[in-house]
Protein backbone atom coordinates (compact mmCIF):
# COMPACT_ATOMS: atom_id res chain seq x y z
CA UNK A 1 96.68 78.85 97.86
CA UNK A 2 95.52 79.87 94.63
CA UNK A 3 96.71 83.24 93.50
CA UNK A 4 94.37 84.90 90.41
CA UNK A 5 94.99 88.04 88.92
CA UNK A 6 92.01 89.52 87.91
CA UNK A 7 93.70 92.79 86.67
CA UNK A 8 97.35 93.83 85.87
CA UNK A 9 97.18 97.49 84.57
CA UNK A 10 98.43 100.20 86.87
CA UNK A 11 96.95 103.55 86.79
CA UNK A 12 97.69 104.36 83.29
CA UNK A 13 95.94 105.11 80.16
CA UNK A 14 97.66 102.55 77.77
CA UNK A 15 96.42 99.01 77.93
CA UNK A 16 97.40 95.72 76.05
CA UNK A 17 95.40 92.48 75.49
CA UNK A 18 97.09 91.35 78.79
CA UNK A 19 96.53 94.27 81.25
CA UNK A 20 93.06 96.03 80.70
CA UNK A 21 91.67 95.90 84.29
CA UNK A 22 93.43 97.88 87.40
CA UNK A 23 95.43 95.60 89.15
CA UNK A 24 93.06 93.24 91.87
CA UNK A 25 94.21 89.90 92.90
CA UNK A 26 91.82 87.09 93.91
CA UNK A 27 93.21 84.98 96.43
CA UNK A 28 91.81 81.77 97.22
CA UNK A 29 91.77 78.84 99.48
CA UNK A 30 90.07 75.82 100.59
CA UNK A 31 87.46 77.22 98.36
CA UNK A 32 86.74 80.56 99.92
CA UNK A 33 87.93 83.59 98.41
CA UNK A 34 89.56 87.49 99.18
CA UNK A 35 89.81 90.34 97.27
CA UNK A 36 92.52 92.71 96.98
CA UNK A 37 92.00 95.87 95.54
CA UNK A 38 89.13 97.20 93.69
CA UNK A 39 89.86 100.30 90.97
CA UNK A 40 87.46 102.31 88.99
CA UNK A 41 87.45 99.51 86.17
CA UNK A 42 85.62 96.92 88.99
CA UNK A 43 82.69 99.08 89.69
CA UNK A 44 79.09 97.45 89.58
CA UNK A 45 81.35 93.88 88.76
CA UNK A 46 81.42 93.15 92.50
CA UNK A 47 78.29 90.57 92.36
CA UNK A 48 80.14 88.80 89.74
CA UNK A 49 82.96 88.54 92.06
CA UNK A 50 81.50 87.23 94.89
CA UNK A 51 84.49 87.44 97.28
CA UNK A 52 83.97 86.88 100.73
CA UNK A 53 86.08 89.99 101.50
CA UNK A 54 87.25 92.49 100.14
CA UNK A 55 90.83 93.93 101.53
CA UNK A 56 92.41 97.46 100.32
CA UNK A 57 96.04 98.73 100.04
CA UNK A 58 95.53 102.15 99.70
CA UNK A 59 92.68 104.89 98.39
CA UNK A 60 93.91 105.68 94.53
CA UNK A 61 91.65 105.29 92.19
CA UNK A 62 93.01 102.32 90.79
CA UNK A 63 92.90 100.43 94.18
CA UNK A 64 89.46 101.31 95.84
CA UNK A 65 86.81 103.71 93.23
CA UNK A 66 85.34 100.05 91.96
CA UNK A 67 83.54 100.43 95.86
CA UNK A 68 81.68 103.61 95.10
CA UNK A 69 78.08 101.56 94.54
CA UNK A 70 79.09 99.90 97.59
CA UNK A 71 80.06 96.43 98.18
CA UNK A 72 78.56 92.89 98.85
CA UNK A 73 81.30 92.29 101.69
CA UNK A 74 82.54 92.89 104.24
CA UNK A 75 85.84 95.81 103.33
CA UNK A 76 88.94 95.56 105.33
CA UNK A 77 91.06 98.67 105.15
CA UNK A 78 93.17 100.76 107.19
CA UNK A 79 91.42 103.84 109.06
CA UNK A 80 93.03 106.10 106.88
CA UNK A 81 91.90 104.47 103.80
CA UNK A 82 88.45 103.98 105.25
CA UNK A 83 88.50 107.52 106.29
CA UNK A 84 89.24 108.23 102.53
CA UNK A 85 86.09 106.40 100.85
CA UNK A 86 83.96 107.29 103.94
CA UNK A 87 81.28 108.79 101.62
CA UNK A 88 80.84 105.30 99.48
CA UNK A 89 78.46 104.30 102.13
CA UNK A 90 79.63 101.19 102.99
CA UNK A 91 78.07 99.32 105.93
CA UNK A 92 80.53 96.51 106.82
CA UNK A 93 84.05 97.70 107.29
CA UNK A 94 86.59 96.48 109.56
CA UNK A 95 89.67 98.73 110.52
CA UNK A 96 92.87 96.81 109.83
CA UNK A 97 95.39 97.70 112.21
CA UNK A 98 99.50 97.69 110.85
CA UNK A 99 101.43 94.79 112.05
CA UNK A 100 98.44 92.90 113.58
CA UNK A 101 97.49 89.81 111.88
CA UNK A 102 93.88 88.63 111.60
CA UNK A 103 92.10 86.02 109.62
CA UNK A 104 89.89 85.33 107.13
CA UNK A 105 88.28 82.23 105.96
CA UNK A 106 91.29 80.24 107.44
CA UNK A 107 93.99 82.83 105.94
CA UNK A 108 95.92 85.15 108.15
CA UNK A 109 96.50 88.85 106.60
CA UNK A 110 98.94 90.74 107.97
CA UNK A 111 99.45 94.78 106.97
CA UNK A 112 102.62 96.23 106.55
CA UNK A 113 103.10 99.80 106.06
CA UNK A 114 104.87 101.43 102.92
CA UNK A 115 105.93 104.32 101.65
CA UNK A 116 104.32 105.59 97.80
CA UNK A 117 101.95 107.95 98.72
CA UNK A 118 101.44 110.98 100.88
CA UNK A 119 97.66 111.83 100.18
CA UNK A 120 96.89 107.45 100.53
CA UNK A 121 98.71 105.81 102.77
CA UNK A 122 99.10 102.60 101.80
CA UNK A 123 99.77 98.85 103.09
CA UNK A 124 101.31 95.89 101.41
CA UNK A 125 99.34 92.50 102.96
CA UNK A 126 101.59 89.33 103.82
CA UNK A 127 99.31 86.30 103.44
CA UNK A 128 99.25 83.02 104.97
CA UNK A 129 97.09 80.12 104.06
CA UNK A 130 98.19 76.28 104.39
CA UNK A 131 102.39 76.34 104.41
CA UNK A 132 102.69 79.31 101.74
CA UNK A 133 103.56 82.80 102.63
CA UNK A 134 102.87 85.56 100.15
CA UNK A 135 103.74 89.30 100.22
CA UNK A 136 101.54 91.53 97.90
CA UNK A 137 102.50 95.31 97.42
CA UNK A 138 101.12 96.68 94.23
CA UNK A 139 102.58 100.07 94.57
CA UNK A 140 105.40 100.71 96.69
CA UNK A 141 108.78 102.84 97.23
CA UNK A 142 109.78 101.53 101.04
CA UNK A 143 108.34 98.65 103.12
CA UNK A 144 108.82 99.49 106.84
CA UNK A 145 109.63 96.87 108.93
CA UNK A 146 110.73 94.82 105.51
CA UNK A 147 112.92 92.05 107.34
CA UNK A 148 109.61 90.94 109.46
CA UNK A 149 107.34 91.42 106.86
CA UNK A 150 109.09 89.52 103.55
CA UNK A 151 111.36 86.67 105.62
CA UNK A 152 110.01 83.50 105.08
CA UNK A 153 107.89 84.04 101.96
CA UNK A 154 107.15 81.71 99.30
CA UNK A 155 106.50 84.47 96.62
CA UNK A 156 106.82 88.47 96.37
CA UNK A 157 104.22 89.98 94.25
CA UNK A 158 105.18 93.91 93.23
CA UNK A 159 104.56 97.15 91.78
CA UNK A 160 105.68 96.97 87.95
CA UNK A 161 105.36 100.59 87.52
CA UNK A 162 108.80 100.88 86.58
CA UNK A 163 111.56 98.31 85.07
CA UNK A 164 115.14 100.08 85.57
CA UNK A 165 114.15 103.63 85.66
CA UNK A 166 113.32 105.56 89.78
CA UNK A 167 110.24 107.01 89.66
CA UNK A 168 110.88 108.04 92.99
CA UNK A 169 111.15 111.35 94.61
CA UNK A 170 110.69 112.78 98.35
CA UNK A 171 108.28 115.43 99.28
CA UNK A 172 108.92 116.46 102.80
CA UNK A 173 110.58 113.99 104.95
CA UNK A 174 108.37 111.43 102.78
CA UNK A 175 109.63 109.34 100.01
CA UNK A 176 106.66 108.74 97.34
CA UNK A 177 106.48 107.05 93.74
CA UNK A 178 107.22 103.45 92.64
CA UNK A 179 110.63 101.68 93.06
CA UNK A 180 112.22 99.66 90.27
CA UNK A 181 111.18 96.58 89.39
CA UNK A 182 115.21 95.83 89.55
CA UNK A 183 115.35 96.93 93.00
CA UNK A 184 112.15 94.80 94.08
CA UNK A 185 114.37 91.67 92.76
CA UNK A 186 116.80 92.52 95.00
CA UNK A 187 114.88 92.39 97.99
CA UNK A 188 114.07 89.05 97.08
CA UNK A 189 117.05 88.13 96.66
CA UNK A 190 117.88 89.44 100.21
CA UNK A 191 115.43 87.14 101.81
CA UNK A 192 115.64 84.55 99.83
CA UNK A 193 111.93 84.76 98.03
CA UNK A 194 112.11 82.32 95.01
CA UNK A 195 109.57 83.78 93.56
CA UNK A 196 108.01 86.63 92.01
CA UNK A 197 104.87 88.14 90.45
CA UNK A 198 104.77 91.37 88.69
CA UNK A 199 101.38 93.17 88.55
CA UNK A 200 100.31 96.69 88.41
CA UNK A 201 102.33 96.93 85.09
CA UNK A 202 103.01 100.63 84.09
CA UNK A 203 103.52 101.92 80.31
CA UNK A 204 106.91 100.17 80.05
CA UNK A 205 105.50 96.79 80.55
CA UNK A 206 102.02 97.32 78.52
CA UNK A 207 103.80 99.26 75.60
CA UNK A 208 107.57 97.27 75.95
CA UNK A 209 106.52 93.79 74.29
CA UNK A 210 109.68 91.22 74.61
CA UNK A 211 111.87 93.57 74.62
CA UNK A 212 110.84 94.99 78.20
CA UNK A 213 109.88 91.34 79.14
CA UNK A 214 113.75 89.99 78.23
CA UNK A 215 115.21 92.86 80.40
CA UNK A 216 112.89 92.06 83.20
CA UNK A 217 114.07 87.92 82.95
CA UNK A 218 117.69 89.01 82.54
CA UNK A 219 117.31 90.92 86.29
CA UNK A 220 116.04 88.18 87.61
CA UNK A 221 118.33 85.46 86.25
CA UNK A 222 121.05 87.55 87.87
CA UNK A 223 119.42 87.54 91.23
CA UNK A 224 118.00 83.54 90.61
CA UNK A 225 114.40 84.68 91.34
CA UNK A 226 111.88 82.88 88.84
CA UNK A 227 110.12 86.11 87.60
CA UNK A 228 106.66 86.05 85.93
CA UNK A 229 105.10 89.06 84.55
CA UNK A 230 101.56 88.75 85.63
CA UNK A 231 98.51 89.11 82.65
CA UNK A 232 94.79 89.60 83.49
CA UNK A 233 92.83 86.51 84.35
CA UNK A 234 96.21 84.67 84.95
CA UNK A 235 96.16 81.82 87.69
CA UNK A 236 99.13 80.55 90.08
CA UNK A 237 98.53 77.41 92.53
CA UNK A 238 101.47 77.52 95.29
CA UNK A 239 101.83 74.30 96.73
């Protein structure tokens, strides 16, 4: 499984010569590849892409505007996020159902529900291709059903938002925002993930330099996950 990350940047105005694009992820295998996520910075680049599908977390701008001209794929979404970008016009969409896996091009995608958002409900995807497991949640507070959906994983790729500092808050009963970076570590520490990615970098990351990036590898080193700070265009083979 090849892992490519197309874009980095969360939905912020700074950006750095290593996280321009919104965060998308490319994965790829036995030559055939899926696209996760497609922000306002990917629209009218989706020809260039030529993914054989096209799968979406959530309805921000940063994770599903690039679709507005429509798309050369099929789009996999949940119904509320289809429900959100129903006036895009899109003519092959397939309804992804929570906690029901389903395949494409010989991987198996499986969505997990998460808290972040009210307004978007959003999914984090586990991914199976070959003997690798991944688990890719760009923006998250809460994964339901968290012991199902990260056990056995080969790599964790999260929402870098935020390093140290909760951007969390509730409204209602519902908890929304972006957890720690710190905390994410700890859930793979939990389970056991030796690896992770980060991607969707907020201000801290894009502005912080080596400074952020040392207090990032120091978290990890204390939870002995390998930690890599993901940069646009940046590939990963797992093996």
């Amino acid at each position: 499984m090849k892992l490519t990350f197309l874009g980095t940047r969360g939905y912020i105005e700074e950006t750095s010569p290593g996280h321009r694009m919104h965060s998308s992820l490319m994965v790829s295998y036995k030559g055939k590849e899926v696209l996760i996520d497609c922000g306002l910075d990917w629209l009218d680049q989706l020809t260039e892409l030529n993914p054989s599908a096209i799968l979406l977390t959530h309805a921000h701008p940063d994770h599903a505007f690039g679709l507005q001209n429509g798309a050369p794929c099929p789009v996999y979404a949940t119904d509320e996020t289809l429900s959100d970008i129903r006036e895009y016009g899109l003519d092959r969409t397939v309804t992804v159902e929570p906690k029901s896996p389903f395949e494409i091009q010989d991987m198996k995608f499986t969505a997990y529900p998460v808290e972040h958002s009210t307004k978007a409900p959003s999914v984090g995807y586990r991914i199976e291709a070959g003997t690798q497991t991944v688990f890719y949640v760009p923006d998250v507070v809460y994964i339901h059903d968290r012991d199902e959906a990260l056990s056995g994983c080969d790599a964790y790729i999260g929402d870098g938002s935020t390093v140290s500092t909760s951007f969390v808050r509730k409204q209602g009963e519902n908890l929304i925002g972006h957890t720690p970076v710190r905390t994410q570590l700890t859930w793979c520490k939990k389970f056991d993930i030796p690896k992770a990615f980060i991607t969707h970098c907020g201000s801290e990351i894009v502005d912080g330099g080596d400074k952020v990036e040392k207090e990032i590898m120091e978290e990890a080193d204390q939870r002995g996950v390998e930690t890599i700070i993901a940069t646009d265009g940046m590939e990963h083979i797992l093996r």
